[in-house]
C-alpha atoms as a PDB file:
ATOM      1  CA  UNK A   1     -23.889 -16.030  38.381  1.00  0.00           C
ATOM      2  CA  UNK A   2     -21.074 -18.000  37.100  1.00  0.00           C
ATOM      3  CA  UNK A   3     -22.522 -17.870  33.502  1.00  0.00           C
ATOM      4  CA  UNK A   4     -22.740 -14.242  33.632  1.00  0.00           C
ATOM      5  CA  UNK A   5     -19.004 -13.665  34.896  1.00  0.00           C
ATOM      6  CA  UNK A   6     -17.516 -16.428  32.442  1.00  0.00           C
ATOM      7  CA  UNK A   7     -20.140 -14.020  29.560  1.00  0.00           C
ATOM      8  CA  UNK A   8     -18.686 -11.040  30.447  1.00  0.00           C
ATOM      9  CA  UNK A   9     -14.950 -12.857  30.148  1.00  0.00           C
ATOM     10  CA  UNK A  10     -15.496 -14.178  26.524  1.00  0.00           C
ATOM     11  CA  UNK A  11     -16.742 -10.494  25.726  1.00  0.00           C
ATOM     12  CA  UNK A  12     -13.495  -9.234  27.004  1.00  0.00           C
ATOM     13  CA  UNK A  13     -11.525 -11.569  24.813  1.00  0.00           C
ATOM     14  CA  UNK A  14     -13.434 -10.800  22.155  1.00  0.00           C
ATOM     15  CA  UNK A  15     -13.161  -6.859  22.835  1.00  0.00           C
ATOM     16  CA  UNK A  16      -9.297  -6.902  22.736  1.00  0.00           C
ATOM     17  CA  UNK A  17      -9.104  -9.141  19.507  1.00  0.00           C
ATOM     18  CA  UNK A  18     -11.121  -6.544  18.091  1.00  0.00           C
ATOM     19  CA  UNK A  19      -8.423  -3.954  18.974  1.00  0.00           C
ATOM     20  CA  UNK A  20      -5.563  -5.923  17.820  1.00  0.00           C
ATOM     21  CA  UNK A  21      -6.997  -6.600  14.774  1.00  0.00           C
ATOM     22  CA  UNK A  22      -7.521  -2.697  13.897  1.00  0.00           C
ATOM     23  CA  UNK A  23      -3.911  -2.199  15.398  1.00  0.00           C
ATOM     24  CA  UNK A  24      -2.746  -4.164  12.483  1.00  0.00           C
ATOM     25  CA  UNK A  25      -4.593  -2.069   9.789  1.00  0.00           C
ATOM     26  CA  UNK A  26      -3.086   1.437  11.149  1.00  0.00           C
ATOM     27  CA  UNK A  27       0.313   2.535  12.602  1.00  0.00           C
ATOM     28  CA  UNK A  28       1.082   2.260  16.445  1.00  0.00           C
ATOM     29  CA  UNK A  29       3.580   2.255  18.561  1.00  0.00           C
ATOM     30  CA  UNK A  30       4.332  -1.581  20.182  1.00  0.00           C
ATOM     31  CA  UNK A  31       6.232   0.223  23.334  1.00  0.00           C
ATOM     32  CA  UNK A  32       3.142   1.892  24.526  1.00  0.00           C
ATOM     33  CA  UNK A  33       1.831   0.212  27.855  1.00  0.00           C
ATOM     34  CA  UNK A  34      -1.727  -0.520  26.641  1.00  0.00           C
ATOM     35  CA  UNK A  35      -0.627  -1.704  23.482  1.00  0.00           C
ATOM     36  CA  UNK A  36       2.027  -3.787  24.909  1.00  0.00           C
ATOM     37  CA  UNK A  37      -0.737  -5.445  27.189  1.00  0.00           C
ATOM     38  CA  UNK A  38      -2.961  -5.805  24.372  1.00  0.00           C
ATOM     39  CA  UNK A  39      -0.720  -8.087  22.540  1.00  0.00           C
ATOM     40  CA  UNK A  40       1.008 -10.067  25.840  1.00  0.00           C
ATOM     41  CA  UNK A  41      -3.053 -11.174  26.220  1.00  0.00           C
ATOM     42  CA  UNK A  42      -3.975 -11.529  22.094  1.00  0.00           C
ATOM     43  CA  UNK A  43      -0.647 -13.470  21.613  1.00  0.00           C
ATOM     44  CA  UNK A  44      -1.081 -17.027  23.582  1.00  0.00           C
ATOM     45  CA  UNK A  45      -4.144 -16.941  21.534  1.00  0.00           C
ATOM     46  CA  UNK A  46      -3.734 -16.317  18.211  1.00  0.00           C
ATOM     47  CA  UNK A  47      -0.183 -18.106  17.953  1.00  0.00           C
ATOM     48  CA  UNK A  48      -1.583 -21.546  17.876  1.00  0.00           C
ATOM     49  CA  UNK A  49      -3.796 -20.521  15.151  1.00  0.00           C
ATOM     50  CA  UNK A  50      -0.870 -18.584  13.266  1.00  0.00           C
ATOM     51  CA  UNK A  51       1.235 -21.658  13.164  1.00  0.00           C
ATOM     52  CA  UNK A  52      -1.654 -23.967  11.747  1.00  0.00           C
ATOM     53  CA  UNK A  53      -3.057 -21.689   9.125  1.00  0.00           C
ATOM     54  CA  UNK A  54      -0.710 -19.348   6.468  1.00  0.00           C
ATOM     55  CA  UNK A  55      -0.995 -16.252   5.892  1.00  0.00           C
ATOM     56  CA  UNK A  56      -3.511 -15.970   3.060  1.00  0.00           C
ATOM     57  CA  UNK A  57      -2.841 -13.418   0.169  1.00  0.00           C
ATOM     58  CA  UNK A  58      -0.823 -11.920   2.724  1.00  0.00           C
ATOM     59  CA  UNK A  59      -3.432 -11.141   4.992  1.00  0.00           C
ATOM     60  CA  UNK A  60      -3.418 -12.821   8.968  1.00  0.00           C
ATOM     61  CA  UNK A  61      -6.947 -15.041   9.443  1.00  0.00           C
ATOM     62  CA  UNK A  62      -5.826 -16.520  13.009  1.00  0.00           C
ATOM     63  CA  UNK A  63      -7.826 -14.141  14.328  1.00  0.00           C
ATOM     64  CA  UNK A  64     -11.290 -15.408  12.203  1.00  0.00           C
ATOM     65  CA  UNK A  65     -10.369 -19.067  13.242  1.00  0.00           C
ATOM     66  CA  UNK A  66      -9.583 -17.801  16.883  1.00  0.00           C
ATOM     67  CA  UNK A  67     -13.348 -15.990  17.223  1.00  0.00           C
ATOM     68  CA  UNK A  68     -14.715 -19.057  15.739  1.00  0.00           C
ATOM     69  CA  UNK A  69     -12.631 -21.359  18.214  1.00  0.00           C
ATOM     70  CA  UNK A  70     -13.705 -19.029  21.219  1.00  0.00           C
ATOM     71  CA  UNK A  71     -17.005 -18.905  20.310  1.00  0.00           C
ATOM     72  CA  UNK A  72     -17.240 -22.816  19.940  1.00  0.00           C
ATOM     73  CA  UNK A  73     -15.348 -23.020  23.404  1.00  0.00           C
ATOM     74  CA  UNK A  74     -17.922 -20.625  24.601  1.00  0.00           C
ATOM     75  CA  UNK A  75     -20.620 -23.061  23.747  1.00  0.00           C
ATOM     76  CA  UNK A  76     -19.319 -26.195  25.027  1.00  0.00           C
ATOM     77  CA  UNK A  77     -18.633 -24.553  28.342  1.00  0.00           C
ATOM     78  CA  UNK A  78     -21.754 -22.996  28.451  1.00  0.00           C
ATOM     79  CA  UNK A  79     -24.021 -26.012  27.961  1.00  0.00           C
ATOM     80  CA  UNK A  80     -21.705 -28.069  30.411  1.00  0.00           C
ATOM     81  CA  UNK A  81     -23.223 -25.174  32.759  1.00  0.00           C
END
């Protein structure tokens, strides 16, 4: 049960990473409510990651490093479950 809910939770994450990454690729407006919530719960993530790595060529890969990080999290939690 608790494997399933804390699933379903990582999926989330990984949903709305997925959104603010194709935010950044097309224009938006950063006042609307969703979008404003999308990047008060993307933020605490990727900043760590954004402050360790440089943008490369001008492009942002936090949020590569941050699916691999979350994804390695995932694991370790998982098999302590």
């Amino acid at each position: 049960m608790i494997i399933e809910i804390l699933d379903l939770f990582f999926q989330a994450i990984y949903l709305v990473l997925i959104v603010r990454i194709a935010l950044s690729w097309i224009p938006h407006d950063k006042q609307h409510p969703i979008i404003e919530w999308i990047y008060k719960v993307t933020t605490p993530i990727l900043k760590p990651f954004q402050q360790m790595i440089p943008p490369i060529g001008g492009m942002d890969v936090s949020p590569i490093v941050a699916f691999f990080a979350i994804g390695f999290l995932k694991r370790i939690l998982f098999s302590i479950l």
